[in-house]
N, C-alpha and C. Protein backbone atom coordinates (compact mmCIF):
# COMPACT_ATOMS: atom_id res chain seq x y z
N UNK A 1 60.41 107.49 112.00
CA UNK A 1 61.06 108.75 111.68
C UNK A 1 60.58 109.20 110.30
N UNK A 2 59.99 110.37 110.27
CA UNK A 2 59.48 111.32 108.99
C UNK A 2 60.76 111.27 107.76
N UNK A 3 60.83 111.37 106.73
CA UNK A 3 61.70 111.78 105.61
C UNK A 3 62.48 112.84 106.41
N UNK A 4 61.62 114.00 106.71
CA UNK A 4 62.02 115.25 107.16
C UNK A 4 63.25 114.99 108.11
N UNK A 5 63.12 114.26 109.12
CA UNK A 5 64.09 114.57 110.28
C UNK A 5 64.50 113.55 109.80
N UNK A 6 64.79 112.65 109.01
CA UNK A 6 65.81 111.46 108.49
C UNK A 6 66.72 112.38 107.57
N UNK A 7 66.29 113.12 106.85
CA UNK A 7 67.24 114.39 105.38
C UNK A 7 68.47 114.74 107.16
N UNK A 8 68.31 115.60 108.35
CA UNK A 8 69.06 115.69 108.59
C UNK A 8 70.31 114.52 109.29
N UNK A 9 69.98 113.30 109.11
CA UNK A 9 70.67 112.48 109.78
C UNK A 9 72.34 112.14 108.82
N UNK A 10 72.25 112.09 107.56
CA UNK A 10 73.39 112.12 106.99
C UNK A 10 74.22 113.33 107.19
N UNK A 11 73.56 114.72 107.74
CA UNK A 11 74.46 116.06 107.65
C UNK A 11 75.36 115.74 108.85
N UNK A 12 74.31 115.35 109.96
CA UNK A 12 74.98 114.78 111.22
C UNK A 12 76.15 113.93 111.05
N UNK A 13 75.99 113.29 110.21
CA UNK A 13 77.30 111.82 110.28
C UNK A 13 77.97 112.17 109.32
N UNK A 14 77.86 113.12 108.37
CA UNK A 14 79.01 114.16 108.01
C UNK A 14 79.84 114.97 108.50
N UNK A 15 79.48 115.54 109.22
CA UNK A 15 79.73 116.16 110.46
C UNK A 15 80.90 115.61 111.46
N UNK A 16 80.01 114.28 112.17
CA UNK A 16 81.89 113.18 112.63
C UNK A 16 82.29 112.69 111.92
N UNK A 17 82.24 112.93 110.47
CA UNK A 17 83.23 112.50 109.76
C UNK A 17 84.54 113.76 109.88
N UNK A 18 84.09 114.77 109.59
CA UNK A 18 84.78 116.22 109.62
C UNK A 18 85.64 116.27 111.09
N UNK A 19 84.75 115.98 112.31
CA UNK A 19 85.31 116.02 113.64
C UNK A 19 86.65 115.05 113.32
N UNK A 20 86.51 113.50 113.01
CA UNK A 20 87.21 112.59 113.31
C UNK A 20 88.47 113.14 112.72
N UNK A 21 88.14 113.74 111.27
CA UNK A 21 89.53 113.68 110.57
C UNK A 21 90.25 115.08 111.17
N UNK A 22 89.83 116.07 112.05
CA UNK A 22 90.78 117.12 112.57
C UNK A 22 91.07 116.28 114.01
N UNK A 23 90.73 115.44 114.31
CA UNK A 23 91.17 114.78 115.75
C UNK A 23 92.37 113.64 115.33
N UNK A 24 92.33 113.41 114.31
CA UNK A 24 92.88 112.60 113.00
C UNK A 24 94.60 113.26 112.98
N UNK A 25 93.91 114.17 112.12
CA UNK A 25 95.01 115.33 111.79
C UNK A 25 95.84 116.23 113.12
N UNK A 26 95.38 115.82 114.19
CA UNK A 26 95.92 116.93 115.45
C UNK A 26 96.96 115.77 115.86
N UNK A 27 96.42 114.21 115.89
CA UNK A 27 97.16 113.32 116.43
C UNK A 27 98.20 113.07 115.50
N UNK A 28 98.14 112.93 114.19
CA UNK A 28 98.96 112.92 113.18
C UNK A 28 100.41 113.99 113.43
N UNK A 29 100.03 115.15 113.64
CA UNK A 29 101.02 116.15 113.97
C UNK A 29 101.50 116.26 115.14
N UNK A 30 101.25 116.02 116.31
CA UNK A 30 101.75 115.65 117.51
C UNK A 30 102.63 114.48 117.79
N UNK A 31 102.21 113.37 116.73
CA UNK A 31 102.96 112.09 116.85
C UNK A 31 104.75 112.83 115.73
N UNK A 32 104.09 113.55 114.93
CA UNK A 32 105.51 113.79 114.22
C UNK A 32 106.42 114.41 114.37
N UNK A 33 105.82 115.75 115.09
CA UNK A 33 106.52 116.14 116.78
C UNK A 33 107.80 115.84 117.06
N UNK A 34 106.82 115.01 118.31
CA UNK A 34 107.05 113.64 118.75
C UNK A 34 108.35 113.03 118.52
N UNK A 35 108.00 112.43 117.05
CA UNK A 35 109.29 111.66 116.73
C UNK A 35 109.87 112.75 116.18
N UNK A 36 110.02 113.59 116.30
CA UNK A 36 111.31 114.66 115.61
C UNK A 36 111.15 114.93 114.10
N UNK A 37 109.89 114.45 113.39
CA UNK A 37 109.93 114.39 111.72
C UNK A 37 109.65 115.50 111.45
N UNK A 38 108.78 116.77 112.45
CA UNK A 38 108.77 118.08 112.21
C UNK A 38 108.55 118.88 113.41
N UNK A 39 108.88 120.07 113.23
CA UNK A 39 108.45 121.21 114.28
C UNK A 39 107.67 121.70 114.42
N UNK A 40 106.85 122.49 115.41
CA UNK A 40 105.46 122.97 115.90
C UNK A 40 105.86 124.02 114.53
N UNK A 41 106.89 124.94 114.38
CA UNK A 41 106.49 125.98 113.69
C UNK A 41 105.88 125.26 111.94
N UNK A 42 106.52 124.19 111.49
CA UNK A 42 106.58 123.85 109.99
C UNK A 42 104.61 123.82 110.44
N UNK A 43 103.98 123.79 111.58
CA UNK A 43 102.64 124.13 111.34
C UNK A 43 101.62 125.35 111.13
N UNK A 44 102.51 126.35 111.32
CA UNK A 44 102.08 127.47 111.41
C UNK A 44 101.54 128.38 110.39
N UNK A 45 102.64 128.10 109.41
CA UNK A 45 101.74 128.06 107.89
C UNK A 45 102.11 127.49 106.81
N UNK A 46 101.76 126.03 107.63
CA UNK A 46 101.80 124.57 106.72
C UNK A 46 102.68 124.77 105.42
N UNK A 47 103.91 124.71 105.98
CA UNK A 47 105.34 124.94 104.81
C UNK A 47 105.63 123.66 105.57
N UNK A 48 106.27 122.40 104.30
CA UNK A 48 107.07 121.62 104.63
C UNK A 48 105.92 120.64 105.55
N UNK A 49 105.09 120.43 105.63
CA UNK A 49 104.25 119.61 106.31
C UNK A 49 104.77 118.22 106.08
N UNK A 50 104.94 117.28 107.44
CA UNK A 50 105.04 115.98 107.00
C UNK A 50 103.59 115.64 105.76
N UNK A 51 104.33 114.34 104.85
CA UNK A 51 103.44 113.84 104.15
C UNK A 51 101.54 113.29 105.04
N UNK A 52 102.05 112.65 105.82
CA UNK A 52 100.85 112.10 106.39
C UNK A 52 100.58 112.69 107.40
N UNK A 53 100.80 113.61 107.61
CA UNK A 53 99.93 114.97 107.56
C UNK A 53 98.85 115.47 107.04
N UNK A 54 99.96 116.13 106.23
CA UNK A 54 99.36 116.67 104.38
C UNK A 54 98.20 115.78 104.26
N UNK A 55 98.00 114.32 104.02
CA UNK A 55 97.01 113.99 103.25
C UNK A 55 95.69 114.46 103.78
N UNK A 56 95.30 114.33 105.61
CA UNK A 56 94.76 114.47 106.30
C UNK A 56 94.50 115.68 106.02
N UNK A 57 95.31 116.91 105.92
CA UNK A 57 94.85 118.08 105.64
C UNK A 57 93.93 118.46 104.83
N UNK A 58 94.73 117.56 103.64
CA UNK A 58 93.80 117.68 102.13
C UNK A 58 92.32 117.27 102.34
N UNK A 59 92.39 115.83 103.24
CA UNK A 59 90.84 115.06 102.82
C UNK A 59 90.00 115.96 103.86
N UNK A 60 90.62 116.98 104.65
CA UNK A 60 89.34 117.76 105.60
C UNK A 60 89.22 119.24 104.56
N UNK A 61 90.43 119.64 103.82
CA UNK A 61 89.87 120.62 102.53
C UNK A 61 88.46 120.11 101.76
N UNK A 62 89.11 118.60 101.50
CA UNK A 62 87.76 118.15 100.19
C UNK A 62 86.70 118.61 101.25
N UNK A 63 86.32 118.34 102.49
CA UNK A 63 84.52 118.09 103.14
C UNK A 63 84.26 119.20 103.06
N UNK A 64 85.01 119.97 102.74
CA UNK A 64 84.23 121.14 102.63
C UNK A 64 84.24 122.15 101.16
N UNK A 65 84.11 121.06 100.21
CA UNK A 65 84.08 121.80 99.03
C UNK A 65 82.35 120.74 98.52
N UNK A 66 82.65 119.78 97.69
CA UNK A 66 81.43 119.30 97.62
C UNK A 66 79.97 119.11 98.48
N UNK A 67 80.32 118.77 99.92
CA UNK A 67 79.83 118.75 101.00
C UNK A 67 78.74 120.36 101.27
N UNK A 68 79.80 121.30 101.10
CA UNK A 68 78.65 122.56 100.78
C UNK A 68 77.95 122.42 100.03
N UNK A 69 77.87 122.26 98.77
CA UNK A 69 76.30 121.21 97.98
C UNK A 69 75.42 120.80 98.85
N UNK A 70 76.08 119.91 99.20
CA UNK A 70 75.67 118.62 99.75
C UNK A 70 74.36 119.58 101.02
N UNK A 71 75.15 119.96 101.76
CA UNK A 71 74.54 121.15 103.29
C UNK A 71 73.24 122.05 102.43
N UNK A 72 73.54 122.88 101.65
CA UNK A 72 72.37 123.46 100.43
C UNK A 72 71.68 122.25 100.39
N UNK A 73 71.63 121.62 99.33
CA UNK A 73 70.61 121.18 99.01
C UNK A 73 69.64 120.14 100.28
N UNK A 74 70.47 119.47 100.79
CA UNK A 74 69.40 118.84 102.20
C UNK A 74 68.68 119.67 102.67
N UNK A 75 69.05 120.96 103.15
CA UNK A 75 68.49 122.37 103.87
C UNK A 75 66.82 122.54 102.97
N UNK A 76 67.58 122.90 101.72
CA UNK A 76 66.71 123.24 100.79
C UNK A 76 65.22 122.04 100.87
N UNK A 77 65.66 120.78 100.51
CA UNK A 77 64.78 119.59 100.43
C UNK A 77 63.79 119.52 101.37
N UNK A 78 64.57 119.84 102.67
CA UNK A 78 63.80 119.79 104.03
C UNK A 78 62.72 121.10 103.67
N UNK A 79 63.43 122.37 103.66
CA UNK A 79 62.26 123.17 103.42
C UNK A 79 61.25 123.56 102.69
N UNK A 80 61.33 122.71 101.84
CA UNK A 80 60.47 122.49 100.53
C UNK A 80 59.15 121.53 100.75
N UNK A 81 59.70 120.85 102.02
CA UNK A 81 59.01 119.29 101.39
C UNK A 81 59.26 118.79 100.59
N UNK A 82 60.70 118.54 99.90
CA UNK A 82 60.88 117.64 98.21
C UNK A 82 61.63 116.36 99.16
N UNK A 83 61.62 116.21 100.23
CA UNK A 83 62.44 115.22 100.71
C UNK A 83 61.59 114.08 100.86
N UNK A 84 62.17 112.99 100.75
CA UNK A 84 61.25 111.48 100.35
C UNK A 84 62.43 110.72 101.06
N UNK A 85 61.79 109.38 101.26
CA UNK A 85 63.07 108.30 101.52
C UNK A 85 63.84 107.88 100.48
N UNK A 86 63.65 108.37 99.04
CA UNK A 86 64.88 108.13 98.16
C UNK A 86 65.98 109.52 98.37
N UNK A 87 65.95 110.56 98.14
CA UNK A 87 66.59 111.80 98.84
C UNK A 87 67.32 111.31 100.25
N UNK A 88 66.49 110.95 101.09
CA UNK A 88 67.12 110.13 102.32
C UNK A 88 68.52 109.38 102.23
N UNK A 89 68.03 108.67 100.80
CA UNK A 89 69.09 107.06 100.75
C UNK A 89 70.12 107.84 99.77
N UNK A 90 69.44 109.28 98.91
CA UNK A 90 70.49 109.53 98.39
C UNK A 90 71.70 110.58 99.73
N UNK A 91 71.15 111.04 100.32
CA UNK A 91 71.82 111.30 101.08
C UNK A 91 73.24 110.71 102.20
N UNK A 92 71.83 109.68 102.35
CA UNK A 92 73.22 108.44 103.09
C UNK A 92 74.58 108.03 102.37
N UNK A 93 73.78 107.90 100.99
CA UNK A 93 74.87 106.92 99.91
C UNK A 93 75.71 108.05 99.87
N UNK A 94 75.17 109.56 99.55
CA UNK A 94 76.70 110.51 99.61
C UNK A 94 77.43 110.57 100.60
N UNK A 95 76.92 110.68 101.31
CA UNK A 95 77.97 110.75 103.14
C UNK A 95 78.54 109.33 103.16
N UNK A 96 78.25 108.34 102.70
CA UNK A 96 79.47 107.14 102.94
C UNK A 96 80.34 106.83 101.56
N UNK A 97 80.20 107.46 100.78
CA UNK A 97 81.04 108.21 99.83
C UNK A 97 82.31 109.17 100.16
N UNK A 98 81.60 110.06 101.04
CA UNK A 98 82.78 111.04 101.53
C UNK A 98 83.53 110.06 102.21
N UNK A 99 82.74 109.29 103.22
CA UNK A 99 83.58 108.59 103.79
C UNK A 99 84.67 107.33 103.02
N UNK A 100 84.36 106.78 102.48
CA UNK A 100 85.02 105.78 101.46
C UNK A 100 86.28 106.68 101.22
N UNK A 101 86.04 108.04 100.62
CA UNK A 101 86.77 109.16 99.64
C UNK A 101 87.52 109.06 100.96
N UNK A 102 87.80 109.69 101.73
CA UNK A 102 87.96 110.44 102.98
C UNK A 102 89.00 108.46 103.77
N UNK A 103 88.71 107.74 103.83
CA UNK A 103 89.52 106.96 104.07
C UNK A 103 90.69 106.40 102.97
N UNK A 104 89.97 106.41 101.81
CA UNK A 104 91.61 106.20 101.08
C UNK A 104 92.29 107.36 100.75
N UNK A 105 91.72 108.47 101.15
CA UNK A 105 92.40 109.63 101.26
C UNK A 105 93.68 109.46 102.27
N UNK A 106 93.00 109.55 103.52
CA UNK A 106 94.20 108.93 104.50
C UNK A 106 95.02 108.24 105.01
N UNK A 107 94.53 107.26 103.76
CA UNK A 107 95.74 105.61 103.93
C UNK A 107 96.31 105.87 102.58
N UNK A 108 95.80 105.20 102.05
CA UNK A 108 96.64 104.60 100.90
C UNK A 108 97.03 105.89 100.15
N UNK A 109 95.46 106.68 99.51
CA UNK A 109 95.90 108.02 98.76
C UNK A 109 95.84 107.56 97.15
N UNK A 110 95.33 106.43 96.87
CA UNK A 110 95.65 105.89 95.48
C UNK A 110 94.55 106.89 94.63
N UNK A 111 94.66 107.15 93.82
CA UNK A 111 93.57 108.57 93.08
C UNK A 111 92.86 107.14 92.15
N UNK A 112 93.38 105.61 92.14
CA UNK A 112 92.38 104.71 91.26
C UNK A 112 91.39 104.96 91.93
N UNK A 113 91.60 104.95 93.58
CA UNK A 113 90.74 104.16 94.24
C UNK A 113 89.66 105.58 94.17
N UNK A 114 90.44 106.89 94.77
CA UNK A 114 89.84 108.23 95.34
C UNK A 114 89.02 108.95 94.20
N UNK A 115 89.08 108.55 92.96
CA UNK A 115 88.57 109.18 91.91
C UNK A 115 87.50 108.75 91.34
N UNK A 116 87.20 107.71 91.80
CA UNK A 116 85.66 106.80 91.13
C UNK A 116 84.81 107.02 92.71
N UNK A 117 85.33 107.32 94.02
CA UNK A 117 84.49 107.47 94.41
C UNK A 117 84.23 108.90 94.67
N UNK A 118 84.81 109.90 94.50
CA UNK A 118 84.41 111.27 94.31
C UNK A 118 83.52 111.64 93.42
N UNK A 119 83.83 110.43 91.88
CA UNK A 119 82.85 111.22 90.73
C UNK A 119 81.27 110.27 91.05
N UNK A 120 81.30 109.54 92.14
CA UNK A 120 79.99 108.77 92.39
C UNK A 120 79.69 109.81 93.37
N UNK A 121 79.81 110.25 94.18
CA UNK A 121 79.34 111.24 94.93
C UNK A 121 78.99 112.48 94.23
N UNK A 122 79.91 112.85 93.14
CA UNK A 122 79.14 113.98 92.46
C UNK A 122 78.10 113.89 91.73
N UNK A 123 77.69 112.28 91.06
CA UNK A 123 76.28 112.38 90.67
C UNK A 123 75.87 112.03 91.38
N UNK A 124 75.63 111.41 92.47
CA UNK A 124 74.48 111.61 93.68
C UNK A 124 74.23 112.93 94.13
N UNK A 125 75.78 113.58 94.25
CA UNK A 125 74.70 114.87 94.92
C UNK A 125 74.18 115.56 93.84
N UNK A 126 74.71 115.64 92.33
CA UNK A 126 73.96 116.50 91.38
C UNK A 126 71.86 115.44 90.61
N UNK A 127 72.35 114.60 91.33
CA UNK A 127 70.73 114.28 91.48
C UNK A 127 69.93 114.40 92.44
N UNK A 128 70.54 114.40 93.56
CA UNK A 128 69.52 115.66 94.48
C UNK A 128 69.48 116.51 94.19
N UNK A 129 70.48 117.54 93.51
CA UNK A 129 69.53 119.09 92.76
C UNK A 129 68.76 118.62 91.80
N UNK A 130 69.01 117.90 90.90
CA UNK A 130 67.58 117.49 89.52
C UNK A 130 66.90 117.18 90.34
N UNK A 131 66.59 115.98 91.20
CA UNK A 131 65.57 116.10 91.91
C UNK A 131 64.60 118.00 92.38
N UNK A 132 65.75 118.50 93.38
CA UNK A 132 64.74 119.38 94.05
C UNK A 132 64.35 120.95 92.60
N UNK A 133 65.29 120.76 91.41
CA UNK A 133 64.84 121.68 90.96
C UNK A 133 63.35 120.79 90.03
N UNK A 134 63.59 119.69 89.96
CA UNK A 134 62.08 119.42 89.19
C UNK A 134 61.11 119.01 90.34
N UNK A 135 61.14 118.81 91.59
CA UNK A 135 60.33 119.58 92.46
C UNK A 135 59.57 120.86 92.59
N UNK A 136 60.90 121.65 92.50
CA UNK A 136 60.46 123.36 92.30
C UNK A 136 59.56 123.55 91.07
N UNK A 137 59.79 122.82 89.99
CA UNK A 137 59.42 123.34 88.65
C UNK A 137 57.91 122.99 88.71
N UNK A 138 57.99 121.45 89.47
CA UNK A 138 56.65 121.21 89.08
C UNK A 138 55.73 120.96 90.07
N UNK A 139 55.60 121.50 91.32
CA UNK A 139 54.68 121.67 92.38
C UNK A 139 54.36 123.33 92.57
């Protein structure tokens, strides 16, 4: 497999990460239902949301705040040609980052745990832009 079609393999498994946690979050709210802890309407515009819920909600907000970076710049890399198998590995290492982020998001929720791995994902992905802008600069 080329660099090229390896850059999109982390967007992909970003991607069921995003699926899992709204299949996550649908079962979460059906089970609370369920047991009577809330009503279809407290979903309607998420007033009063059970807690474990909520968290689920939150960690599918985060994938799509850094993660748009993340979608830019792979795009970008690929069309450039700046993509290499380190870009690759930095790619991977961010997407199991989200994921790391994205599971103690939904368990535990501890911000020790959720906050060292968010700010490791933000310099990985802000070294794939140094990477592709000193690409740009200097090819």
């Amino acid at each position: 497999m080329s660099p090229t079609e390896a850059t999109i393999w982390p967007m992909i498994a970003h991607v069921a990460l995003v699926f899992f946690l709204y299949i996550l979050l649908s079962t979460r709210r059906v089970g609370a239902v369920k047991d009577g802890r809330a009503r279809p309407e407290q979903f309607r515009e998420n007033r009063d949301e059970p807690g474990e819920c909520l968290v689920v909600r939150n960690a599918i907000a985060n994938q799509f705040e850094l993660p748009v970076l993340f979608y830019a710049v792979s795009i970008l890399l690929y069309l450039v040609d700046a993509d290499n198998p380190v870009t690759v590995a930095g790619g991977w290492l961010f997407v199991a980052l989200r994921y790391a982020h994205a599971y103690v998001h939904v368990t535990s929720n501890r911000l020790r745990y959720r906050r060292p791995l968010f700010i490791a994902g933000f310099v990985v992905l802000m070294m794939l832009w140094v990477w592709l802008g000193a690409w740009l600069a200097l090819t």
